[in-house]
C-alpha atoms as a PDB file:
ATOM      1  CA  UNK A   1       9.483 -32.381   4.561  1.00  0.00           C
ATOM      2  CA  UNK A   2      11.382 -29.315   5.857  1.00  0.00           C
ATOM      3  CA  UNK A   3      11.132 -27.327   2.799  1.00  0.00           C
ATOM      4  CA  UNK A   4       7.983 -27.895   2.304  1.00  0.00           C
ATOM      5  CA  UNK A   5       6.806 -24.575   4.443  1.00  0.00           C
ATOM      6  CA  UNK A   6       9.664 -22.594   2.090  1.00  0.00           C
ATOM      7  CA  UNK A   7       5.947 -21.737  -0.463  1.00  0.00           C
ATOM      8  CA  UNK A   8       4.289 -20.169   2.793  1.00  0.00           C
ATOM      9  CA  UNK A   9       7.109 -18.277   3.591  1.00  0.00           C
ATOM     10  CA  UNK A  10       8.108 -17.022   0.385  1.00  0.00           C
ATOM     11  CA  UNK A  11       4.452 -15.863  -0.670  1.00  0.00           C
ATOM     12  CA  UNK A  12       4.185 -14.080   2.616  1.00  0.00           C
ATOM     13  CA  UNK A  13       7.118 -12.537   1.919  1.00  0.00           C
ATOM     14  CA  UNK A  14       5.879 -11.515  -1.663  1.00  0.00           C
ATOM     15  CA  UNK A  15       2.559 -10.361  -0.824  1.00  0.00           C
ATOM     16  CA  UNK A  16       3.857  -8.461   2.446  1.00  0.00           C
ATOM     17  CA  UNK A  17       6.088  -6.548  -0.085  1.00  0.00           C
ATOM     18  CA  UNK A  18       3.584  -5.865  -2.646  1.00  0.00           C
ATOM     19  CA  UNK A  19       1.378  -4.468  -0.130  1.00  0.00           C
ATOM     20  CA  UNK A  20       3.780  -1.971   1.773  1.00  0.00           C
ATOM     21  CA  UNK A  21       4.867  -0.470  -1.490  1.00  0.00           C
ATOM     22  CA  UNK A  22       0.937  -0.056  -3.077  1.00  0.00           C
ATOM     23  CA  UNK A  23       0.276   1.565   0.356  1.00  0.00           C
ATOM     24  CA  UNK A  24       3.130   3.921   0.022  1.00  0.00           C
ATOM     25  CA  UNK A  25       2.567   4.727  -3.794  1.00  0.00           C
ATOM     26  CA  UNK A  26      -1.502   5.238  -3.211  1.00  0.00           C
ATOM     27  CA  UNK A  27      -0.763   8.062  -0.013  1.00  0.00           C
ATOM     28  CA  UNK A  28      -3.989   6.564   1.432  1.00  0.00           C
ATOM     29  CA  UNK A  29      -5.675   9.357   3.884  1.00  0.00           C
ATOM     30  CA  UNK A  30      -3.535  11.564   6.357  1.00  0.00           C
ATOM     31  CA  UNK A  31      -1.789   9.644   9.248  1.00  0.00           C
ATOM     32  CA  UNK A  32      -2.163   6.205   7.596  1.00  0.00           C
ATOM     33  CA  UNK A  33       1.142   4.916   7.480  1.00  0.00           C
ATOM     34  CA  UNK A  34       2.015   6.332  11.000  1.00  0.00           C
ATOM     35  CA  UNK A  35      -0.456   3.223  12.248  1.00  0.00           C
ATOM     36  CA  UNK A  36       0.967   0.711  10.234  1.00  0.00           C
ATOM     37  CA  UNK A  37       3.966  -1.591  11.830  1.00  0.00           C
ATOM     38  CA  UNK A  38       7.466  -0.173  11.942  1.00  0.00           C
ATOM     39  CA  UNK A  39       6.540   2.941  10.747  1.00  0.00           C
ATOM     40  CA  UNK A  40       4.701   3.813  13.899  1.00  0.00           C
ATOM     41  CA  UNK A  41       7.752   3.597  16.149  1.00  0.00           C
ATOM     42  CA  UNK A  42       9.995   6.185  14.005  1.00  0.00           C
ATOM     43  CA  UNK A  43       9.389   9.369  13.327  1.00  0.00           C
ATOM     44  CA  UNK A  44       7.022  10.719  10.591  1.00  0.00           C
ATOM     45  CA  UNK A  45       9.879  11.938   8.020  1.00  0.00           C
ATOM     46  CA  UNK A  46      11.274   8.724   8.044  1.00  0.00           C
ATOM     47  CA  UNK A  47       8.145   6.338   7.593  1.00  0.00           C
ATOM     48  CA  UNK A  48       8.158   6.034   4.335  1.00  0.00           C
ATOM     49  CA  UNK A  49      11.458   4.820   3.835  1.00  0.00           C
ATOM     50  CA  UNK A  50      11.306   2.603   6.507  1.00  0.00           C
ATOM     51  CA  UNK A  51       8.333   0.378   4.833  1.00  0.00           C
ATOM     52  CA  UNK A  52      10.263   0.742   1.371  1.00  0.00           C
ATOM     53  CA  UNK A  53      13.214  -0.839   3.301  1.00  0.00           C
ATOM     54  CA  UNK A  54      11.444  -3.685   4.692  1.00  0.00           C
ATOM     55  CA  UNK A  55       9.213  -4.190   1.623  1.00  0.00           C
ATOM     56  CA  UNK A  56      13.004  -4.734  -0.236  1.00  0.00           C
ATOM     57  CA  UNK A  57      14.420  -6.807   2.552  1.00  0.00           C
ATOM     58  CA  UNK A  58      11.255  -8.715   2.072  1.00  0.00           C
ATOM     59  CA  UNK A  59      11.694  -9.541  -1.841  1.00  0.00           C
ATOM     60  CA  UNK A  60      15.275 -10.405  -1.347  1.00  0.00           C
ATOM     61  CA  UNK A  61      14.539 -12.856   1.431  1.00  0.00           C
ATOM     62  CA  UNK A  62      11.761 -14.367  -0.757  1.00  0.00           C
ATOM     63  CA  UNK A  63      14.399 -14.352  -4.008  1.00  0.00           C
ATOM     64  CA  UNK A  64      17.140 -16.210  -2.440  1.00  0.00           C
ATOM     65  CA  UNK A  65      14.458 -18.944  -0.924  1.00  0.00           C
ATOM     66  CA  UNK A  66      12.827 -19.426  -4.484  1.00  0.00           C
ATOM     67  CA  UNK A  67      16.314 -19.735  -5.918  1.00  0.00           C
ATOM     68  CA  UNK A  68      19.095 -20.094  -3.828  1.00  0.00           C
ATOM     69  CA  UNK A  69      20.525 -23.021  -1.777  1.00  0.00           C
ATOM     70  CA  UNK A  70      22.327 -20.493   0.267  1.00  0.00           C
ATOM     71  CA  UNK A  71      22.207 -21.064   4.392  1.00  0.00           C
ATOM     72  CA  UNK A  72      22.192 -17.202   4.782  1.00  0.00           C
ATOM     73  CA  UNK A  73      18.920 -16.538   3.189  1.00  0.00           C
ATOM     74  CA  UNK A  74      17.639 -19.021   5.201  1.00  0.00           C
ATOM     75  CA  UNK A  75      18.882 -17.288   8.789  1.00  0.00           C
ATOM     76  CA  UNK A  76      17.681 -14.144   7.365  1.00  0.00           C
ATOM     77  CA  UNK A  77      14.468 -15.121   6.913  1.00  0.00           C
ATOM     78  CA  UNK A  78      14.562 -16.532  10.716  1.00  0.00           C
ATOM     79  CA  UNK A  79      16.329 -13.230  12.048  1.00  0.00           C
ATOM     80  CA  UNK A  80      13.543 -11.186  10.204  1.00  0.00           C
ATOM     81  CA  UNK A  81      10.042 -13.007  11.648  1.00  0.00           C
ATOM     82  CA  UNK A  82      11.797 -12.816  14.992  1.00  0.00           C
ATOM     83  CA  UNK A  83      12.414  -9.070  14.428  1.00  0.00           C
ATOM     84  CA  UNK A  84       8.710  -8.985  13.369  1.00  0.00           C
ATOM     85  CA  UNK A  85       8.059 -10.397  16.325  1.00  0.00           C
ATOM     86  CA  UNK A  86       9.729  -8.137  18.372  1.00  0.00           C
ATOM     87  CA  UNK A  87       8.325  -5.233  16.529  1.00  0.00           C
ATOM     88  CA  UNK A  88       4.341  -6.274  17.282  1.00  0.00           C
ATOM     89  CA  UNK A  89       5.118  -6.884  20.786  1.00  0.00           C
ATOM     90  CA  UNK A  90       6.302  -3.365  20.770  1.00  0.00           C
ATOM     91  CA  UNK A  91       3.859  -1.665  18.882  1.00  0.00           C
ATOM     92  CA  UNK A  92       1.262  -3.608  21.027  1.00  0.00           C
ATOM     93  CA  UNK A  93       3.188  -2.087  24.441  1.00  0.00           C
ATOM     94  CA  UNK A  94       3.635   1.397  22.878  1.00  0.00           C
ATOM     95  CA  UNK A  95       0.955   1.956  19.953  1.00  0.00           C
ATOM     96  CA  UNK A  96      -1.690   0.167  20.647  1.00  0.00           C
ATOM     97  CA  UNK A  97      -3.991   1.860  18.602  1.00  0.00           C
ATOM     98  CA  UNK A  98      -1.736   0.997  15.224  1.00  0.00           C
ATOM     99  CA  UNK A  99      -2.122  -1.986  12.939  1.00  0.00           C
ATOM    100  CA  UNK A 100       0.907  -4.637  12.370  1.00  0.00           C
ATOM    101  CA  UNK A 101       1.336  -3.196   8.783  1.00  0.00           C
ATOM    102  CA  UNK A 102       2.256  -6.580   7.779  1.00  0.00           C
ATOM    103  CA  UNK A 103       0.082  -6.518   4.165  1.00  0.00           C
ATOM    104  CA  UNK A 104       0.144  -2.485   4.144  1.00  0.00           C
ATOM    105  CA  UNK A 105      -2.945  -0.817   5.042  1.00  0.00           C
ATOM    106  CA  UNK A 106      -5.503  -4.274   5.295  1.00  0.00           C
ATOM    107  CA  UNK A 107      -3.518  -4.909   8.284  1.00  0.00           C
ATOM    108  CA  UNK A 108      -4.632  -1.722  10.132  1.00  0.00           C
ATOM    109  CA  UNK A 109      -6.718  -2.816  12.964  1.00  0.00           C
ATOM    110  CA  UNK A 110      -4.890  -2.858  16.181  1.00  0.00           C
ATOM    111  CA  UNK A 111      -1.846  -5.619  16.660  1.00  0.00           C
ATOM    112  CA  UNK A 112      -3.868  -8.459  18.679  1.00  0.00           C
ATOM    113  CA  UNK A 113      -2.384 -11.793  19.896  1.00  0.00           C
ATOM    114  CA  UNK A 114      -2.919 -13.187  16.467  1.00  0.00           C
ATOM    115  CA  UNK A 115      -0.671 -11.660  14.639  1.00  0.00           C
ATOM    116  CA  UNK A 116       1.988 -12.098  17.433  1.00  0.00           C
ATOM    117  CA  UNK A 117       0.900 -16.175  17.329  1.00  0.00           C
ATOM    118  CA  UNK A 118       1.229 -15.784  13.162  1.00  0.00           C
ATOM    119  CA  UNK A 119       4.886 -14.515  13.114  1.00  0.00           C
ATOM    120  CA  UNK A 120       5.871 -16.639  16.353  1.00  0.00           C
ATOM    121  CA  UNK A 121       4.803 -19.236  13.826  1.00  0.00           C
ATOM    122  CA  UNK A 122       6.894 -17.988  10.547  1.00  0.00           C
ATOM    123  CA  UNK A 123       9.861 -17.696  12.918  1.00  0.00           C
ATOM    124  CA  UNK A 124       9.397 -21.497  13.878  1.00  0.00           C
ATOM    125  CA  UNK A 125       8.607 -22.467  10.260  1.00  0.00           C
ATOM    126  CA  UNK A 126      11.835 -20.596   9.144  1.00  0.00           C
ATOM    127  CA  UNK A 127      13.935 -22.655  11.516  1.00  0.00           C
ATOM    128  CA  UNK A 128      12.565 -25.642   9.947  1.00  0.00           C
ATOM    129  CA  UNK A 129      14.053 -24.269   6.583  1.00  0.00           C
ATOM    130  CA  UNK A 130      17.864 -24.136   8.145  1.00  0.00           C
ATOM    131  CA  UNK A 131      17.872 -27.751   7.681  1.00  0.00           C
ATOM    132  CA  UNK A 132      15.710 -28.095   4.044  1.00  0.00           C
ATOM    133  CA  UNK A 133      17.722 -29.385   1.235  1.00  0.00           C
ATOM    134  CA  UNK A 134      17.620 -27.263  -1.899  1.00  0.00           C
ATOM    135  CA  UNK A 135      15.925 -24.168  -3.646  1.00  0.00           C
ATOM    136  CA  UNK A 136      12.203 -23.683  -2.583  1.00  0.00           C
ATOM    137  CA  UNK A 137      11.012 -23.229  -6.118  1.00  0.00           C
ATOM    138  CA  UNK A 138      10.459 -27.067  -6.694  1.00  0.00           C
ATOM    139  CA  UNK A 139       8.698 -27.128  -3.595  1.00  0.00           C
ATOM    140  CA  UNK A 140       5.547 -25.281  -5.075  1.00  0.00           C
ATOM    141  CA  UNK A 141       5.476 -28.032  -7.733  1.00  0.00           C
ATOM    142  CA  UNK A 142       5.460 -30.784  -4.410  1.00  0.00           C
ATOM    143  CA  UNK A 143       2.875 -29.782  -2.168  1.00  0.00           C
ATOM    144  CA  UNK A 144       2.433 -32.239   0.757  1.00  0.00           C
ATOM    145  CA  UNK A 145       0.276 -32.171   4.182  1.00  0.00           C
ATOM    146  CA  UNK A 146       2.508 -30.749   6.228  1.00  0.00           C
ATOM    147  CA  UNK A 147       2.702 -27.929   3.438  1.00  0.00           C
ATOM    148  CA  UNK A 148      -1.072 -27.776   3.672  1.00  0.00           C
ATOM    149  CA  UNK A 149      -0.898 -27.970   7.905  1.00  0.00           C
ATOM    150  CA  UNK A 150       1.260 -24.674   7.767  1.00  0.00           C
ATOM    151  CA  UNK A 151      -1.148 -22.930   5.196  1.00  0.00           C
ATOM    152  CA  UNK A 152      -3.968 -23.188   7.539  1.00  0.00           C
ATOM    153  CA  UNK A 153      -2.641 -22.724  10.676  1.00  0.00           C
ATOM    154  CA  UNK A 154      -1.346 -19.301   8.856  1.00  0.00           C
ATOM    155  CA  UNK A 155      -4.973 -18.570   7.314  1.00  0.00           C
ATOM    156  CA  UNK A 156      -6.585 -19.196  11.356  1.00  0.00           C
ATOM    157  CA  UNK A 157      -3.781 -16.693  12.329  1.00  0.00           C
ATOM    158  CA  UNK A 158      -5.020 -14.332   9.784  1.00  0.00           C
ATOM    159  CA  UNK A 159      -7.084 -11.377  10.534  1.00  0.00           C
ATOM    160  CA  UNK A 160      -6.544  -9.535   7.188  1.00  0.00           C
ATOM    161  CA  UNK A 161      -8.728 -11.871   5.757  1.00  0.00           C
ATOM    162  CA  UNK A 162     -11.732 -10.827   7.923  1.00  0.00           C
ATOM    163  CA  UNK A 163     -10.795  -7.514   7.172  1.00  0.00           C
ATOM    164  CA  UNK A 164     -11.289  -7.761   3.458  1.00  0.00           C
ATOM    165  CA  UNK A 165     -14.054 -10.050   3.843  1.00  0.00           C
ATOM    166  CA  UNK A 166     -15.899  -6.856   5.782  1.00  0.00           C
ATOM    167  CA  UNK A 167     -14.341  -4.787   3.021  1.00  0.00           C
ATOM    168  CA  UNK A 168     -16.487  -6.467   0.186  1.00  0.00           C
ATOM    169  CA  UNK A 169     -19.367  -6.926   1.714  1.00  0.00           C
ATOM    170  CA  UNK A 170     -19.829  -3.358   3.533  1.00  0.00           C
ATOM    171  CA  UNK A 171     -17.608  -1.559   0.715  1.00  0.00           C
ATOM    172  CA  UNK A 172     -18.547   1.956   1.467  1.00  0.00           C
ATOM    173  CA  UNK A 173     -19.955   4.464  -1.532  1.00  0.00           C
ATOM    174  CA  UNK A 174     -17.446   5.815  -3.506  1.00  0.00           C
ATOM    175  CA  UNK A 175     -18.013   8.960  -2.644  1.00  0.00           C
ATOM    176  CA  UNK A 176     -17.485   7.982   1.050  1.00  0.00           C
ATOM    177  CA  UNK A 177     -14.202   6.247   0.775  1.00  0.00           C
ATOM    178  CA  UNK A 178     -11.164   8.515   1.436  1.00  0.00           C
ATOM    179  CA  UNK A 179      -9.455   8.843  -2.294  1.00  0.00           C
ATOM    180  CA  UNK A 180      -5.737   8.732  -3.768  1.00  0.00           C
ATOM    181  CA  UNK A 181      -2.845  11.502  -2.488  1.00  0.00           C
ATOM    182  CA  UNK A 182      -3.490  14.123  -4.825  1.00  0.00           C
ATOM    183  CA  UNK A 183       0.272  13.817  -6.261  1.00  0.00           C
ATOM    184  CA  UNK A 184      -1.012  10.307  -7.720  1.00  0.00           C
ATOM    185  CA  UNK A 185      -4.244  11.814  -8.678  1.00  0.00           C
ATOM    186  CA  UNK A 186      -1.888  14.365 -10.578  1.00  0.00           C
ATOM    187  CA  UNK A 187       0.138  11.658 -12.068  1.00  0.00           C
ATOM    188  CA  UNK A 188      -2.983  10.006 -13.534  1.00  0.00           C
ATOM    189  CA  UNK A 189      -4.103  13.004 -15.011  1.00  0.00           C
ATOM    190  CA  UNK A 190      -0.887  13.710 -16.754  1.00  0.00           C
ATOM    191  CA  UNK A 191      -0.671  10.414 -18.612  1.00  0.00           C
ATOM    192  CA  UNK A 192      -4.259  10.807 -19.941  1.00  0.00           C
ATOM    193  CA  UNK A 193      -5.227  12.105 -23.400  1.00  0.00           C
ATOM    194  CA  UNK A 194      -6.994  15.010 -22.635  1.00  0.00           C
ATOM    195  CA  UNK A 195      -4.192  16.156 -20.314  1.00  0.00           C
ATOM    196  CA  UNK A 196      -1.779  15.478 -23.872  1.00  0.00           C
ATOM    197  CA  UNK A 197      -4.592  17.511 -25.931  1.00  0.00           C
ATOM    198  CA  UNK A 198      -4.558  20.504 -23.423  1.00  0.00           C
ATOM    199  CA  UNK A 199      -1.648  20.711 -21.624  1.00  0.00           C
ATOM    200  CA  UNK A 200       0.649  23.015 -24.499  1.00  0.00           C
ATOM    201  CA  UNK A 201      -1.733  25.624 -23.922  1.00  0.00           C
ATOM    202  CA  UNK A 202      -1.600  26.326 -20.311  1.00  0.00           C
ATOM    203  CA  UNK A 203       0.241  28.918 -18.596  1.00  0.00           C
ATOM    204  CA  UNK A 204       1.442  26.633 -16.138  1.00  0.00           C
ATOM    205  CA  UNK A 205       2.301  23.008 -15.421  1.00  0.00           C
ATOM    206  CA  UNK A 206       0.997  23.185 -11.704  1.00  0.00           C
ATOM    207  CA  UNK A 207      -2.540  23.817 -11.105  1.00  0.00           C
ATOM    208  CA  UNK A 208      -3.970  26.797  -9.185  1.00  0.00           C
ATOM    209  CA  UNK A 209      -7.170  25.352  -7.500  1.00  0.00           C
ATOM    210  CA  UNK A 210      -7.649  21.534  -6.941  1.00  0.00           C
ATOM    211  CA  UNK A 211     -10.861  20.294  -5.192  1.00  0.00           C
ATOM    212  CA  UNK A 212     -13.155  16.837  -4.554  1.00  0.00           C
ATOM    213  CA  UNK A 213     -16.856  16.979  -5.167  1.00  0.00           C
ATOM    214  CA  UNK A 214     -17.973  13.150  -4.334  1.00  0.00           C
ATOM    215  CA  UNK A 215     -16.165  10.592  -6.466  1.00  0.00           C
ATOM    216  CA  UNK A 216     -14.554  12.756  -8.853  1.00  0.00           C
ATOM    217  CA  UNK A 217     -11.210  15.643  -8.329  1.00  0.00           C
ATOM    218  CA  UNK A 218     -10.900  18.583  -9.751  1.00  0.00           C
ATOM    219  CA  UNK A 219      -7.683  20.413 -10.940  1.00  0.00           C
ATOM    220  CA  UNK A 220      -7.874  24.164 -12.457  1.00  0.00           C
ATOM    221  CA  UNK A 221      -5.217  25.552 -14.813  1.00  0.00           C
ATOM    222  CA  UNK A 222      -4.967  28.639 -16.517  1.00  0.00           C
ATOM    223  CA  UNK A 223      -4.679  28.985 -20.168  1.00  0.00           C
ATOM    224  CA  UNK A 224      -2.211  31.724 -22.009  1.00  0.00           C
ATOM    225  CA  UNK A 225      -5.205  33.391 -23.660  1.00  0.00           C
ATOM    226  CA  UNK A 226      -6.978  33.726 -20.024  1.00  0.00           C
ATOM    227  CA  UNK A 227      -9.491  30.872 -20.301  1.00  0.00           C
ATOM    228  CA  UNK A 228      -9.501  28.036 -17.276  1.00  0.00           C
ATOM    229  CA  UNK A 229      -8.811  25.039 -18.421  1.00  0.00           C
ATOM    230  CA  UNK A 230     -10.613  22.034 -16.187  1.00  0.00           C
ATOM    231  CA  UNK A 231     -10.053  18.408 -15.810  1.00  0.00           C
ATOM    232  CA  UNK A 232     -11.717  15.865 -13.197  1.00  0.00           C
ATOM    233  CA  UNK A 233     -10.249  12.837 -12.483  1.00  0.00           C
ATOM    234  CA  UNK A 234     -12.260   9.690 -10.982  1.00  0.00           C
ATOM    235  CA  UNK A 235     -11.241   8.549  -8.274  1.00  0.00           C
ATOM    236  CA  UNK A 236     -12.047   5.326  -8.453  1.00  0.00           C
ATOM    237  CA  UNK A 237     -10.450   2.471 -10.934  1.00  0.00           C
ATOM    238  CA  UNK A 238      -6.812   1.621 -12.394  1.00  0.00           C
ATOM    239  CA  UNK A 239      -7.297   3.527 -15.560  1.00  0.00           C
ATOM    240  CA  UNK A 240     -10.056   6.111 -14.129  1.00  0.00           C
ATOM    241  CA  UNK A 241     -12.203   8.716 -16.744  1.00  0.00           C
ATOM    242  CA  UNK A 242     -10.981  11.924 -17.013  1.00  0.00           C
ATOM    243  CA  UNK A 243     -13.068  14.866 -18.608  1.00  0.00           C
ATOM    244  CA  UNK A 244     -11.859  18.560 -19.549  1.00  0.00           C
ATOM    245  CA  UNK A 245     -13.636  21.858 -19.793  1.00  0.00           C
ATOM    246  CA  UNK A 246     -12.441  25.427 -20.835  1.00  0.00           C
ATOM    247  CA  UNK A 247     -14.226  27.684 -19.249  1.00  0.00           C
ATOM    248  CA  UNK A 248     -14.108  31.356 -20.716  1.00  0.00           C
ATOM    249  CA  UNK A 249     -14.665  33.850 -17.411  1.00  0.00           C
ATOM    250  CA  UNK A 250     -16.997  36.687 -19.336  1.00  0.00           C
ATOM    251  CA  UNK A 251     -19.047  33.302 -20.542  1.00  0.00           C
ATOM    252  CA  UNK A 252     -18.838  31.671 -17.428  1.00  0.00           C
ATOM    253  CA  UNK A 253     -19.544  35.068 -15.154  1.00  0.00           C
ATOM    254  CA  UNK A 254     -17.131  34.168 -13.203  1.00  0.00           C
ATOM    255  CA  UNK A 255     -15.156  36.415 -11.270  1.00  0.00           C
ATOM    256  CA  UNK A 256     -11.482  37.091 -12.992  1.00  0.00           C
ATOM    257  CA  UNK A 257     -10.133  38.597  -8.743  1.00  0.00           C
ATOM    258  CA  UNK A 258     -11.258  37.002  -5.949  1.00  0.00           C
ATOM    259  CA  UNK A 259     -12.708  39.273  -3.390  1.00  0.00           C
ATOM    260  CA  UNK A 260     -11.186  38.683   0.092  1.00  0.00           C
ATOM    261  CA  UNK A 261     -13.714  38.069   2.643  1.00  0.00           C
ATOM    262  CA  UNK A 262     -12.800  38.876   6.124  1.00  0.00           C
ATOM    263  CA  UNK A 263     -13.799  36.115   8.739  1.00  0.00           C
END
């Protein structure tokens, strides 16, 4: 019966991971990771590496429970809910306006008593693991009520699910919703087919005009025979559209010099 709250704790563990490192990798809008858990208590150049280093510790922790009969995984999974802990009660006291950061940006409404109560709780249910007998992966194939008990006091301690329950049913326009970092943007564009059809012909590598018009981004290169080559990029999907256009400037009427215009 004490291993039986090793499943909780080791999907937690895998979600929480999952989470921090698809926040990192998607940039989100300016600011957003400096209201997210531990990275709000350092300073900005370090918060990304500070959620890649808990979002590791988090997937080793969960490895050696699946697998492992170890006692040291075991106290490391205690010492790190009580550090969690620790951390919300701070960011509570000092940040107050920042999220836990516990599932990456869904947890980004202010820390509130609940998700102190939900890691007080992991803490207690990884002390009950110090004395479990074996690996947790047969667990999962045991399930059990106390199992069950721990699943739903963790769902009432929750609020990321309200969150994403508001999510889907107010899910703002795409054209509303603040988009990808352009470096990912960039990164999408490169691996498509039109980018492999074009891209020998530009002058450059780097674009010299990017820009958002509703749910699409635009990049601008510059061709060696003095045409602009453009591509948009959705902004919206895992494998999003992306169109090209070569625009010729005496076709286009374009201007080929900008003319400076003075405030």
């Amino acid at each position: 019966m004490l291993a039986s709250q090793l499943p909780a704790l080791i999907v937690l563990l895998v979600l929480g991971a999952v989470a921090k490192v698809s926040t990192v990798r998607s940039g989100g809008e300016m600011g957003t990771l400096a209201r997210l858990g531990p990275a709000a208590l350092v300073p900005a150049r370090i918060e990304v590496p500070v959620l890649v280093v808990c979002a590791v510790g988090e997937l080793v922790i969960a490895t050696g429970l699946l697998v492992s009969t170890s006692p040291i995984f075991r106290w490391m999974a205690v010492a790190f809910f009580a550090m969690c802990t620790y951390v919300l009660l701070e960011v509570r006291r000092r940040r107050p306006d920042a999220g836990c950061g516990c599932f990456g940006e869904v947890s980004a409404a202010p820390v509130g008593l609940r998700s102190i109560a939900r890691t007080v709780a992991l803490t207690g249910m990884a002390v009950l693991s110090l004395w479990a007998e074996g690996p947790g992966w047969p667990v999962f194939m045991q399930p059990s009520w106390f199992m069950a008990a721990g699943v739903v006091v963790l769902l009432v301690l929750s609020p990321e699910l309200e969150e994403m329950v508001d999510r889907l049913r107010y899910r703002a326009p795409c054209e509303q919703r603040p988009g990808p970092a352009m470096e990912v943007t960039l990164a999408r564009l490169r691996s498509s087919g039109p980018w492999r059809q074009h891209h020998e012909q530009l002058a450059a590598v780097e674009p010299y005009d990017s820009w958002r018009e509703l749910c699409w981004r635009f990049f601008a290169f510059e061709r060696r025979d003095g045409a602009d080559v453009v591509f948009a990029v959705y902004l919206s999907g895992r494998r999003p559209a992306v169109r090209v256009a070569v625009v010729d400037h005496e076709d286009s009427g374009a201007l080929p010099v900008y003319t400076p215009v003075s405030a």
